[in-house]
C-alpha atoms as a PDB file:
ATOM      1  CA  UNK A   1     190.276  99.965  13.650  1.00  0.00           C
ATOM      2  CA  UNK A   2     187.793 102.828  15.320  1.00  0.00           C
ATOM      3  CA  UNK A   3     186.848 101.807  19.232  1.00  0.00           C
ATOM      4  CA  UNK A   4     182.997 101.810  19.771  1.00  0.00           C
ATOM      5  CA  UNK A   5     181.544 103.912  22.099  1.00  0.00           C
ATOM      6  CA  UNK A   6     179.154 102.427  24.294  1.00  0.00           C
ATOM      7  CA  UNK A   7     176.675 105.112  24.521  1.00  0.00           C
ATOM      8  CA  UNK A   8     176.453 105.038  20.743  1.00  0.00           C
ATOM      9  CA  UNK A   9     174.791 101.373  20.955  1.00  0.00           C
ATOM     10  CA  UNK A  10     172.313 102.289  23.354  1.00  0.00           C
ATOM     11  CA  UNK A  11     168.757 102.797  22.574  1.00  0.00           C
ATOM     12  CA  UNK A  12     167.963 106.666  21.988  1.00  0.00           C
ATOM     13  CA  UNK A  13     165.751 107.199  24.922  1.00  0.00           C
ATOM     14  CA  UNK A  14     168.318 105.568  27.187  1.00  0.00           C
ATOM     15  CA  UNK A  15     171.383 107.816  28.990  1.00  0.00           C
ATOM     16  CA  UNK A  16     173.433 105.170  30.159  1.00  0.00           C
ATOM     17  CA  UNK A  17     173.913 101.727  30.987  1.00  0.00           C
ATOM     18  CA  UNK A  18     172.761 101.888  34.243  1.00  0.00           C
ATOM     19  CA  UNK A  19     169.349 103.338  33.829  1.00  0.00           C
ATOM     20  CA  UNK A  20     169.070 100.663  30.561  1.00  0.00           C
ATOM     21  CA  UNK A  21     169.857  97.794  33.004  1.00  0.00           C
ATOM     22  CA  UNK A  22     167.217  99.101  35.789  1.00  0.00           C
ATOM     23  CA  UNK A  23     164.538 100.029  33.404  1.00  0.00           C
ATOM     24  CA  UNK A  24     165.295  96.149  31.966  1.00  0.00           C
ATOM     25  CA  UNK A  25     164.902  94.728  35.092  1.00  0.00           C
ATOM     26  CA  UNK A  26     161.548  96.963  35.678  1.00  0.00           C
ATOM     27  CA  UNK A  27     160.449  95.709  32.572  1.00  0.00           C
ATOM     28  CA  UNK A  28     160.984  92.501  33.346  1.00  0.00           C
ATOM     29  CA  UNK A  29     159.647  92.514  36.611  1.00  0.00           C
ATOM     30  CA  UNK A  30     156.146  93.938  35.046  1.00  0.00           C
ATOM     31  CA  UNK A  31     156.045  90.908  33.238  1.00  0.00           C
ATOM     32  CA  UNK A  32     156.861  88.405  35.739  1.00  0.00           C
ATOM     33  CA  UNK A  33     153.521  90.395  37.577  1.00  0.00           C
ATOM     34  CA  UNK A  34     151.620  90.498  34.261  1.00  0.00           C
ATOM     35  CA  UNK A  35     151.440  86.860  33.745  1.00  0.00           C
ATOM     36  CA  UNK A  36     151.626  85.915  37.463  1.00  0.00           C
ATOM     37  CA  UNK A  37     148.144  87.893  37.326  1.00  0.00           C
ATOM     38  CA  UNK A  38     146.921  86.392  34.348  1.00  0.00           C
ATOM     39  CA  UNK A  39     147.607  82.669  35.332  1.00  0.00           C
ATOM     40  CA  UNK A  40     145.487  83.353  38.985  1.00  0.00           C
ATOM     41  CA  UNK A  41     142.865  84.781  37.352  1.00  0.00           C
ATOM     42  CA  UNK A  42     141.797  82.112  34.445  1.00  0.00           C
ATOM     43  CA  UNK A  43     142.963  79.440  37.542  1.00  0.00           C
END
């Protein structure tokens, strides 16, 4: 039975786990903001 690599399940424009947990967490974060923003506005 063949071990995985982890890099190989990563998304392509991803380097490492790191930077795919951070720009998750970005993401995330933009969203949080996003509809924040969108609930004070049609308040």
């Amino acid at each position: 039975m063949e071990e995985k690599q982890p890099e190989q399940e990563l998304p392509p424009f991803v380097k490492t786990w790191k930077q795919f947990y951070r720009l998750l967490i970005l993401w995330l974060a933009f969203l949080i903001a996003l509809f924040y923003a969108f609930t004070k506005y049609f308040e």
